[in-house]
PDB file of N, CA and C in Angstrom:
ATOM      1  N   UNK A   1      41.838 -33.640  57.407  1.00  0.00           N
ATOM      2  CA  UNK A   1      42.569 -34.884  57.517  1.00  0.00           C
ATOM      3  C   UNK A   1      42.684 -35.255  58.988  1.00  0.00           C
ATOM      4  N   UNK A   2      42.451 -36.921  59.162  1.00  0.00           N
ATOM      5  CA  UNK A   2      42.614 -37.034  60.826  1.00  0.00           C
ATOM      6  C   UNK A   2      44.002 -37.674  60.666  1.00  0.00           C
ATOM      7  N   UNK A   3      44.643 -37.467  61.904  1.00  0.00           N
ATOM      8  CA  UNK A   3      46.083 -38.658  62.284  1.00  0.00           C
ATOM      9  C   UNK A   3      45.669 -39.040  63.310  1.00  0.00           C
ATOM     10  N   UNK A   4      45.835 -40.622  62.975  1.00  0.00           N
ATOM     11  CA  UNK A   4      45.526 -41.683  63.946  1.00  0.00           C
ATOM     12  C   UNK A   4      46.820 -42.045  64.803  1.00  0.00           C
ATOM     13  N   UNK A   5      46.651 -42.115  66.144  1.00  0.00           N
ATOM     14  CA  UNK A   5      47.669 -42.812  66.793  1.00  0.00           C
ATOM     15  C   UNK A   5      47.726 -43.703  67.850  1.00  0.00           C
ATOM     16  N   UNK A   6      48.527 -44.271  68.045  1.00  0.00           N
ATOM     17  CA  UNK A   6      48.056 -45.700  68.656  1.00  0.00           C
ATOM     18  C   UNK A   6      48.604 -45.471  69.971  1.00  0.00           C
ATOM     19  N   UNK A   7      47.650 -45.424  71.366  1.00  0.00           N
ATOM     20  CA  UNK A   7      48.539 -45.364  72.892  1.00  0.00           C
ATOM     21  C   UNK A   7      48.085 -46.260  73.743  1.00  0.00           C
ATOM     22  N   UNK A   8      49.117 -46.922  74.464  1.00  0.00           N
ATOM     23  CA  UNK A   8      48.954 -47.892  75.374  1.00  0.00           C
ATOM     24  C   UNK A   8      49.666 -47.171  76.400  1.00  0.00           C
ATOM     25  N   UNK A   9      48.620 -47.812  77.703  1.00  0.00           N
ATOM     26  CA  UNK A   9      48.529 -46.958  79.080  1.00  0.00           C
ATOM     27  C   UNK A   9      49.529 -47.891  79.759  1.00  0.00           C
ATOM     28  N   UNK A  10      49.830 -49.079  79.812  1.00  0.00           N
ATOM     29  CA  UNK A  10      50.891 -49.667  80.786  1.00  0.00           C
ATOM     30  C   UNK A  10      51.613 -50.288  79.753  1.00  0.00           C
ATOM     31  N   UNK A  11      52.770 -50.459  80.707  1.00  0.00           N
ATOM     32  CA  UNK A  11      54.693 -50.700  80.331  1.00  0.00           C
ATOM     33  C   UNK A  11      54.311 -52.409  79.782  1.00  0.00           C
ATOM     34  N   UNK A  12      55.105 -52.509  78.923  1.00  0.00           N
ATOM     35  CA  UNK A  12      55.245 -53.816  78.615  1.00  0.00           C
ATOM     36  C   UNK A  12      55.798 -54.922  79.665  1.00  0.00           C
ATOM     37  N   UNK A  13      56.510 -54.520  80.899  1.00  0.00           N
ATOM     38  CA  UNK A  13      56.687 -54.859  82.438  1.00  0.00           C
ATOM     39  C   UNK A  13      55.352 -55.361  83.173  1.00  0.00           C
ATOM     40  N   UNK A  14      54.267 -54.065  82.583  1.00  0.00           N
ATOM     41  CA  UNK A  14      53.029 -54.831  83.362  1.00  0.00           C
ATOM     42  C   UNK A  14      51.833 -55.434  82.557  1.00  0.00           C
ATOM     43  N   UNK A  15      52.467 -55.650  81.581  1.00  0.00           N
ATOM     44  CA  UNK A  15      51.849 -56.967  80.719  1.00  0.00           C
ATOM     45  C   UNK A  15      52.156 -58.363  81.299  1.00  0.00           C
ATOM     46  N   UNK A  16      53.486 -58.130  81.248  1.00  0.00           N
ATOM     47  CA  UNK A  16      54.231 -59.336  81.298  1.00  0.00           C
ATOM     48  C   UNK A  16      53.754 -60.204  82.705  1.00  0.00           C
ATOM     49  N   UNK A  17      53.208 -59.284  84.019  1.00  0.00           N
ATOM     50  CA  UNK A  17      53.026 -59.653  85.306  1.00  0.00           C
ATOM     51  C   UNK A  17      51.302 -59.768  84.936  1.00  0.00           C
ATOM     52  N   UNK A  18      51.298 -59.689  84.231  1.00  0.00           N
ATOM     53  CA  UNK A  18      49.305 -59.673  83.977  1.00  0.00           C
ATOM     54  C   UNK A  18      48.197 -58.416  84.037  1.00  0.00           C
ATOM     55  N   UNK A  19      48.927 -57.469  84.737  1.00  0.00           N
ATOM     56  CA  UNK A  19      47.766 -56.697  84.485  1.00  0.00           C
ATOM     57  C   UNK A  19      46.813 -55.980  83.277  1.00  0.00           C
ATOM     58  N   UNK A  20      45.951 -55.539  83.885  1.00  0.00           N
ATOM     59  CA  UNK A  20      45.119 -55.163  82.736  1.00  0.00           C
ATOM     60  C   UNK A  20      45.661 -53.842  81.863  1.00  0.00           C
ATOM     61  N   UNK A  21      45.967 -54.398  80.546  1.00  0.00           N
ATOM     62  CA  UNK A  21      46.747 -53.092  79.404  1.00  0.00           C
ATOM     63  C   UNK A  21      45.119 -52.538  79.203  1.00  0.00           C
ATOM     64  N   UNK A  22      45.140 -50.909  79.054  1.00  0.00           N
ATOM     65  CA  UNK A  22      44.138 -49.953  78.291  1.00  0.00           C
ATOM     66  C   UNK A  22      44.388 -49.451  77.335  1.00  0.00           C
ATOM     67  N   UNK A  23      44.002 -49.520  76.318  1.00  0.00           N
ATOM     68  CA  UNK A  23      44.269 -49.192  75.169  1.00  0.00           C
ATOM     69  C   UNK A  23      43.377 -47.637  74.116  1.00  0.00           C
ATOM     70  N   UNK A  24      43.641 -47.130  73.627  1.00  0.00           N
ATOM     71  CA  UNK A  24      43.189 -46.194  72.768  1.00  0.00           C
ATOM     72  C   UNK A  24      43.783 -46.043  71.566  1.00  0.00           C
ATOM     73  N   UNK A  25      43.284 -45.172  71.101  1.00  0.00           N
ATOM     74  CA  UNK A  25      43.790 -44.621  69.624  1.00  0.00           C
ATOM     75  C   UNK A  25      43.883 -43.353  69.789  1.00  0.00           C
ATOM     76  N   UNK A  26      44.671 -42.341  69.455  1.00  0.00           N
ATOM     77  CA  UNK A  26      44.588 -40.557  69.545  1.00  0.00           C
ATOM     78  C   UNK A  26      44.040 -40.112  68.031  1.00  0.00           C
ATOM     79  N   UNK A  27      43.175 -39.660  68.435  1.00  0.00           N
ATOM     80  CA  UNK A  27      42.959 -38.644  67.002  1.00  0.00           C
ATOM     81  C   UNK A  27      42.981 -37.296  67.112  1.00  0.00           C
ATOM     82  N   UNK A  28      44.098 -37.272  65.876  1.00  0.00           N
ATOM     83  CA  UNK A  28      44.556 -35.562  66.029  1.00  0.00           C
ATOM     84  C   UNK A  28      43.304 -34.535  65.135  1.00  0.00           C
ATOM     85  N   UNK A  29      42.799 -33.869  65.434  1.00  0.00           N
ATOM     86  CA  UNK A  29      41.817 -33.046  64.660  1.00  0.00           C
ATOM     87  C   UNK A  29      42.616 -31.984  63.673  1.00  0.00           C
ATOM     88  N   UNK A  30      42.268 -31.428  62.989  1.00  0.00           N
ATOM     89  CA  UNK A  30      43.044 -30.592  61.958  1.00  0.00           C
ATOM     90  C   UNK A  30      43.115 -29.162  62.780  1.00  0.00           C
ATOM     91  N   UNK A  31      42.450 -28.828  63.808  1.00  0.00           N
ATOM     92  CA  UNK A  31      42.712 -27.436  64.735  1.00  0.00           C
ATOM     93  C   UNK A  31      43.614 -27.933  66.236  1.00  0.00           C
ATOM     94  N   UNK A  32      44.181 -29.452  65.920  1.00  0.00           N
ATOM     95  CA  UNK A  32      44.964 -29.662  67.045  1.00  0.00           C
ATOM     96  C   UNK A  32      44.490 -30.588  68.419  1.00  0.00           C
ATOM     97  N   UNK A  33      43.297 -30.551  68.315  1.00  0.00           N
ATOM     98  CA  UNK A  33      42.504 -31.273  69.149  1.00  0.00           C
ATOM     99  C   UNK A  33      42.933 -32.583  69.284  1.00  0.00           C
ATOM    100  N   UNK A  34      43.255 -33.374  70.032  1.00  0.00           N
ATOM    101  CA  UNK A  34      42.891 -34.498  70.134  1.00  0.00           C
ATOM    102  C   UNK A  34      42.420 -35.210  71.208  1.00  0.00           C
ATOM    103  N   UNK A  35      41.655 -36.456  70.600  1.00  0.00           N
ATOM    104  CA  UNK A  35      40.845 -37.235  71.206  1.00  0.00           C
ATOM    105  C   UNK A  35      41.143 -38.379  71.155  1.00  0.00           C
ATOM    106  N   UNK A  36      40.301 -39.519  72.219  1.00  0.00           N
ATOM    107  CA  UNK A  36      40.811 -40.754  72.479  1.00  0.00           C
ATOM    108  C   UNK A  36      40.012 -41.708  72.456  1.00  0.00           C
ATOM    109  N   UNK A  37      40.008 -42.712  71.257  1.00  0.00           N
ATOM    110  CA  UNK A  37      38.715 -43.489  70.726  1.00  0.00           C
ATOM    111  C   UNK A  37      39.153 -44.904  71.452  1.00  0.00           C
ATOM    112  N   UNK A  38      38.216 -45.650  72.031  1.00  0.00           N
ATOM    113  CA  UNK A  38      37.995 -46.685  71.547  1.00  0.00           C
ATOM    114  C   UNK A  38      39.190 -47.542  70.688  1.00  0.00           C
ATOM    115  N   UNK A  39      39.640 -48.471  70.147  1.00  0.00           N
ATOM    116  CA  UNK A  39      39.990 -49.816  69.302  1.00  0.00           C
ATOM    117  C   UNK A  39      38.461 -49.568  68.193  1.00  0.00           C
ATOM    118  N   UNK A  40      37.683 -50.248  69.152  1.00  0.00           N
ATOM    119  CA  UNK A  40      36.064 -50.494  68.205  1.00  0.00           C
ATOM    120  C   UNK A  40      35.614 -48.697  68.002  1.00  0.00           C
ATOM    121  N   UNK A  41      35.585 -48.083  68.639  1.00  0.00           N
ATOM    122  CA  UNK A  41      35.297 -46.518  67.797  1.00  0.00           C
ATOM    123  C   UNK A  41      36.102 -46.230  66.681  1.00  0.00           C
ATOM    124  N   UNK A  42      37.386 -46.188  66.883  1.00  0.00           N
ATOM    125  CA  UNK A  42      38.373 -45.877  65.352  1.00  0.00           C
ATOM    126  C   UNK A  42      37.903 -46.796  64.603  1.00  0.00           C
ATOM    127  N   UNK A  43      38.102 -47.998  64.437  1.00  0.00           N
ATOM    128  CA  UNK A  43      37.552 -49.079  63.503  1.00  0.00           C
ATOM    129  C   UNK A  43      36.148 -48.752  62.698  1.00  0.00           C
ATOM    130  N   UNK A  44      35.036 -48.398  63.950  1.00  0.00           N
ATOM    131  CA  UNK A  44      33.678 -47.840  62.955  1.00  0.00           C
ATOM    132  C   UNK A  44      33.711 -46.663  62.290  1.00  0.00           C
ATOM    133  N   UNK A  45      34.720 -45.652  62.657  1.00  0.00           N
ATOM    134  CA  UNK A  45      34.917 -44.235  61.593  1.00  0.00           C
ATOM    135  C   UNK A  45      36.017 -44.444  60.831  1.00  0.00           C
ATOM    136  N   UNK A  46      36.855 -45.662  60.823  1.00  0.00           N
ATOM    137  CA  UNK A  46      36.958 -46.016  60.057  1.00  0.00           C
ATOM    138  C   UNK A  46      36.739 -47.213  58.411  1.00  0.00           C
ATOM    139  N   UNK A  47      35.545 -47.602  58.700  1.00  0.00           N
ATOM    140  CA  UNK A  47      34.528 -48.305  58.235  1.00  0.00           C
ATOM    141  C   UNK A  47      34.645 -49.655  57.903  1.00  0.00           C
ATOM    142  N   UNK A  48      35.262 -50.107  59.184  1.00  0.00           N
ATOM    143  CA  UNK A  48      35.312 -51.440  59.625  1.00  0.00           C
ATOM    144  C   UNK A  48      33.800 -51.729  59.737  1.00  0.00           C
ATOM    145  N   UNK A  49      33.412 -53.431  59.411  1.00  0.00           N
ATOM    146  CA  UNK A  49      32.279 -53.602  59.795  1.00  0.00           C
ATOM    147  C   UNK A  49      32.597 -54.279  61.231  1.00  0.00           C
ATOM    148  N   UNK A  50      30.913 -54.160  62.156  1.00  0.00           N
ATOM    149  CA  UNK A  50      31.339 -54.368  63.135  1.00  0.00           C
ATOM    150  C   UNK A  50      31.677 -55.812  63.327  1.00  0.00           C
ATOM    151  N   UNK A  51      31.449 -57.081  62.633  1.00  0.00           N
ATOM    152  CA  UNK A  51      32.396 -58.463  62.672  1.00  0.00           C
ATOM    153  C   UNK A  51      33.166 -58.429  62.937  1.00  0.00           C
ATOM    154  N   UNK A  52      34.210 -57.621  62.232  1.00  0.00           N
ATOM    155  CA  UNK A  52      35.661 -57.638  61.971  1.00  0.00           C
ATOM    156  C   UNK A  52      36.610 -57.700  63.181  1.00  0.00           C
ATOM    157  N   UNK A  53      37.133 -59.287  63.164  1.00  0.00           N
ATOM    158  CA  UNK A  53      38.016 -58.925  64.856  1.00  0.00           C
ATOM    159  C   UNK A  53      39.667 -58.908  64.552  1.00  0.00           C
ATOM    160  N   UNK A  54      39.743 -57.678  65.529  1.00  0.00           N
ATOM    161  CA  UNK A  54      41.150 -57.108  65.562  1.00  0.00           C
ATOM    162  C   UNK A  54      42.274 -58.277  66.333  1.00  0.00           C
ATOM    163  N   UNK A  55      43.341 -57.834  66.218  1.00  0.00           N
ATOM    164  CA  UNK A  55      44.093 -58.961  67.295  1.00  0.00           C
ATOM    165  C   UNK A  55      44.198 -58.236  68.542  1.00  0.00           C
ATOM    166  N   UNK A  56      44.828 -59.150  69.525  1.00  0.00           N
ATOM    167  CA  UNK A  56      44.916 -58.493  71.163  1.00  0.00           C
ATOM    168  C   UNK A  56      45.483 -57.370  71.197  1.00  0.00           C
ATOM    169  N   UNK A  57      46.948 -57.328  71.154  1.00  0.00           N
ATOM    170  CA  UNK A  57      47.732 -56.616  70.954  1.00  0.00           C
ATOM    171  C   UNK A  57      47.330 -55.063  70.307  1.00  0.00           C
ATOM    172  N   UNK A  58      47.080 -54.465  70.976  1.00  0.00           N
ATOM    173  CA  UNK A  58      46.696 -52.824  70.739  1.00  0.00           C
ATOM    174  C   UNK A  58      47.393 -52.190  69.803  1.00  0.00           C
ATOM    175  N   UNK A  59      48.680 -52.477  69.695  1.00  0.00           N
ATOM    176  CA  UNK A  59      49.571 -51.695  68.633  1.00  0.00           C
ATOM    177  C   UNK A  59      49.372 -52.300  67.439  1.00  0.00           C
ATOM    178  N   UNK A  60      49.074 -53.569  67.148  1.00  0.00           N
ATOM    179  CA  UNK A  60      48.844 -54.200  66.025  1.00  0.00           C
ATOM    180  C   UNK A  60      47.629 -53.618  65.410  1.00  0.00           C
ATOM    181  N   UNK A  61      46.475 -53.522  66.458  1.00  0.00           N
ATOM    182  CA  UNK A  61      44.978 -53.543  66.426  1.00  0.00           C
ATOM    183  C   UNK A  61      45.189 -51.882  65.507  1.00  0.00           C
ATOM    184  N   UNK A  62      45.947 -51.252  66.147  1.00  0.00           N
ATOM    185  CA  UNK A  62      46.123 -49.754  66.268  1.00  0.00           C
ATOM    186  C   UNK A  62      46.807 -49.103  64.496  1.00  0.00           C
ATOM    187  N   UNK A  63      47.898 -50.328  64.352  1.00  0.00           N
ATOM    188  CA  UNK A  63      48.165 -50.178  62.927  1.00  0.00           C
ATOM    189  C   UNK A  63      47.574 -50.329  61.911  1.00  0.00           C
ATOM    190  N   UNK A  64      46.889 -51.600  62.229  1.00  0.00           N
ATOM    191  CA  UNK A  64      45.657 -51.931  61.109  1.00  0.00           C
ATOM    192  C   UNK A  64      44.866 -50.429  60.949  1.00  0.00           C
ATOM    193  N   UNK A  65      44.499 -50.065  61.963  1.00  0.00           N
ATOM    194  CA  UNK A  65      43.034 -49.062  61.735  1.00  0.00           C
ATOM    195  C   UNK A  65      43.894 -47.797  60.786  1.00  0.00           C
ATOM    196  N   UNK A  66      44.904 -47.817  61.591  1.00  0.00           N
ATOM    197  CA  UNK A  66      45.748 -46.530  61.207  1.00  0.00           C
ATOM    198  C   UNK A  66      45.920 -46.286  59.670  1.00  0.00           C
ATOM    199  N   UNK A  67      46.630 -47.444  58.953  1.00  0.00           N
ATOM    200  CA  UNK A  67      46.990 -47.436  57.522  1.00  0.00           C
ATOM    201  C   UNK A  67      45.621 -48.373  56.863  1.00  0.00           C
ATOM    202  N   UNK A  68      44.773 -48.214  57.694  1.00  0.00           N
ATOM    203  CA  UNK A  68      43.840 -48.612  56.268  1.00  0.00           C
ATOM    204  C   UNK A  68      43.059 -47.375  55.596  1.00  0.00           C
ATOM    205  N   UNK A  69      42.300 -47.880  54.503  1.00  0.00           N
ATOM    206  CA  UNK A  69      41.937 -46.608  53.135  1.00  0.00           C
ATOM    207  C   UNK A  69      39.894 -47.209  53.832  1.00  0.00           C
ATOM    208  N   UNK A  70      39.446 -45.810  53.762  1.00  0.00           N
ATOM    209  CA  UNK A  70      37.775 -46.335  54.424  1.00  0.00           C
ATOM    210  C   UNK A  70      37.671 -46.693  52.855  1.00  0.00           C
ATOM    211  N   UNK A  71      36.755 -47.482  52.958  1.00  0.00           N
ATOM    212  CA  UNK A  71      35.945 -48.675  51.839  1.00  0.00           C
ATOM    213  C   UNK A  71      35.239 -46.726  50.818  1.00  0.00           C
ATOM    214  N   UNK A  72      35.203 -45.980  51.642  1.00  0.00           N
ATOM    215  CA  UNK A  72      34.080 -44.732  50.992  1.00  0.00           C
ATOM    216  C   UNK A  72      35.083 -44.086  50.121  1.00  0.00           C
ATOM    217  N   UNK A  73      36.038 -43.780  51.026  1.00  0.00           N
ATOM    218  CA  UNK A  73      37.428 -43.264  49.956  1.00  0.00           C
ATOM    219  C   UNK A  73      38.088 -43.799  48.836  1.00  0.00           C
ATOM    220  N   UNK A  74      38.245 -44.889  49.066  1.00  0.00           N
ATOM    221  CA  UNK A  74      38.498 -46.090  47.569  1.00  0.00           C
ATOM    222  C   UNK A  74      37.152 -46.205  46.879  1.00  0.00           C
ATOM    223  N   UNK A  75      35.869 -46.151  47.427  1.00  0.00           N
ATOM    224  CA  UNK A  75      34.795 -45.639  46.251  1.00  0.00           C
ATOM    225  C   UNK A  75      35.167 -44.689  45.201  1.00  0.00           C
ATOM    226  N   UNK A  76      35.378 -43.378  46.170  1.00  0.00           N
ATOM    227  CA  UNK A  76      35.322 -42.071  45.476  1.00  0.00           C
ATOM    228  C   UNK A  76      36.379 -42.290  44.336  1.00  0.00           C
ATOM    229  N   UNK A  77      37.782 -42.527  44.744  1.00  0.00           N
ATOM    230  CA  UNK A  77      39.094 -42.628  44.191  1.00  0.00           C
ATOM    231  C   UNK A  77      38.910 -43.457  43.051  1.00  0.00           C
ATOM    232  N   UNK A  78      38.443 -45.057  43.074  1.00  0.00           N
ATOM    233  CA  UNK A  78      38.234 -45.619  42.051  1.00  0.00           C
ATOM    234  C   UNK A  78      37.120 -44.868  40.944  1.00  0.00           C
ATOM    235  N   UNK A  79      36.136 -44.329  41.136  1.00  0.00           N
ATOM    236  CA  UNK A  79      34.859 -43.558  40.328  1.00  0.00           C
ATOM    237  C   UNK A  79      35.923 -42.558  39.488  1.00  0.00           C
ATOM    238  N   UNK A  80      36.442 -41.928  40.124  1.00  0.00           N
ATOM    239  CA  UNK A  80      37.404 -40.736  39.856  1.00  0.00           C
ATOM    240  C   UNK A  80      38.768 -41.179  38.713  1.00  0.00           C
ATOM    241  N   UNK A  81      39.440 -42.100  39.011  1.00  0.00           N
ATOM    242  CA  UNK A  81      40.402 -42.782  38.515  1.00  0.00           C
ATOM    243  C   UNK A  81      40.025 -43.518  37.003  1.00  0.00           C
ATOM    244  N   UNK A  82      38.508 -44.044  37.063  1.00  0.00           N
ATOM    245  CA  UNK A  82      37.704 -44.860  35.829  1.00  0.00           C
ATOM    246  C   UNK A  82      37.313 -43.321  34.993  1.00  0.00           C
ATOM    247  N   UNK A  83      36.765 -42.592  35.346  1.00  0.00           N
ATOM    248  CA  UNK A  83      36.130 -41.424  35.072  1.00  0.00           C
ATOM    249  C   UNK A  83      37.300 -40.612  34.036  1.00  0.00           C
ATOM    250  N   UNK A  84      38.705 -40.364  34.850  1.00  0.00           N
ATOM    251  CA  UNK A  84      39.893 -40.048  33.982  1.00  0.00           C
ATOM    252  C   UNK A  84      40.392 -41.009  32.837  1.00  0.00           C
ATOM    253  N   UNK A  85      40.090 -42.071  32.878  1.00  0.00           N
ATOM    254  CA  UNK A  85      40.440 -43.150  31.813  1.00  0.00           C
ATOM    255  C   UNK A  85      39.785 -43.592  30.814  1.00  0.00           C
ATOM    256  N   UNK A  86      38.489 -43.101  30.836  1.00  0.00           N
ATOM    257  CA  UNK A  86      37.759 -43.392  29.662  1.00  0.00           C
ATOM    258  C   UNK A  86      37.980 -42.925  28.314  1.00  0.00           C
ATOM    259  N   UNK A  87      38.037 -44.146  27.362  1.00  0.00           N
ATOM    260  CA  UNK A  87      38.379 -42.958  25.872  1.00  0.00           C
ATOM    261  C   UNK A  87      37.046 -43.465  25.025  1.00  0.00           C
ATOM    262  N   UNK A  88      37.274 -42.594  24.365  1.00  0.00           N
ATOM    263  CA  UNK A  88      36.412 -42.473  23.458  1.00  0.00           C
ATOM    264  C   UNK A  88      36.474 -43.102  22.043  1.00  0.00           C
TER     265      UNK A  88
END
């Protein structure tokens, strides 16, 4: 299982004056690891197509990716779910 998390590198102070916000995502690995994707990297492992535009705002961008289900997992789940329901 990954946990996604959403980090922004400057204060909402230095938004407000203009500078440039950096943004990432943390992904926690299941041995503890974590790493620091991209907006557009989390989005493609999470199987966003690449069209798909996020909003500015990093934490927003960051929630979306976070609580969505990949299109592969709602495959499996729905196959699985029809598969238990069939009668005979």
């Amino acid at each position: 299982m990954l946990l996604i998390e959403v980090g922004v590198s400057n204060s909402r102070r230095e938004q407000e004056i203009g500078k440039t916000v950096k943004s990432s995502l943390d992904i926690w690995l299941p041995d503890g690891t974590v790493k620091s994707l991209s907006i557009a990297g989390a989005a493609k492992l999470q199987g966003f197509p690449d069209w798909y535009e996020f909003p500015q705002e990093a934490a927003t961008a960051g929630s979306i990716i976070g609580y969505s289900v990949p299109p592969s997992f709602g495959r499996v789940m729905s196959a699985a779910l029809a598969a238990g329901t069939k009668t005979e």
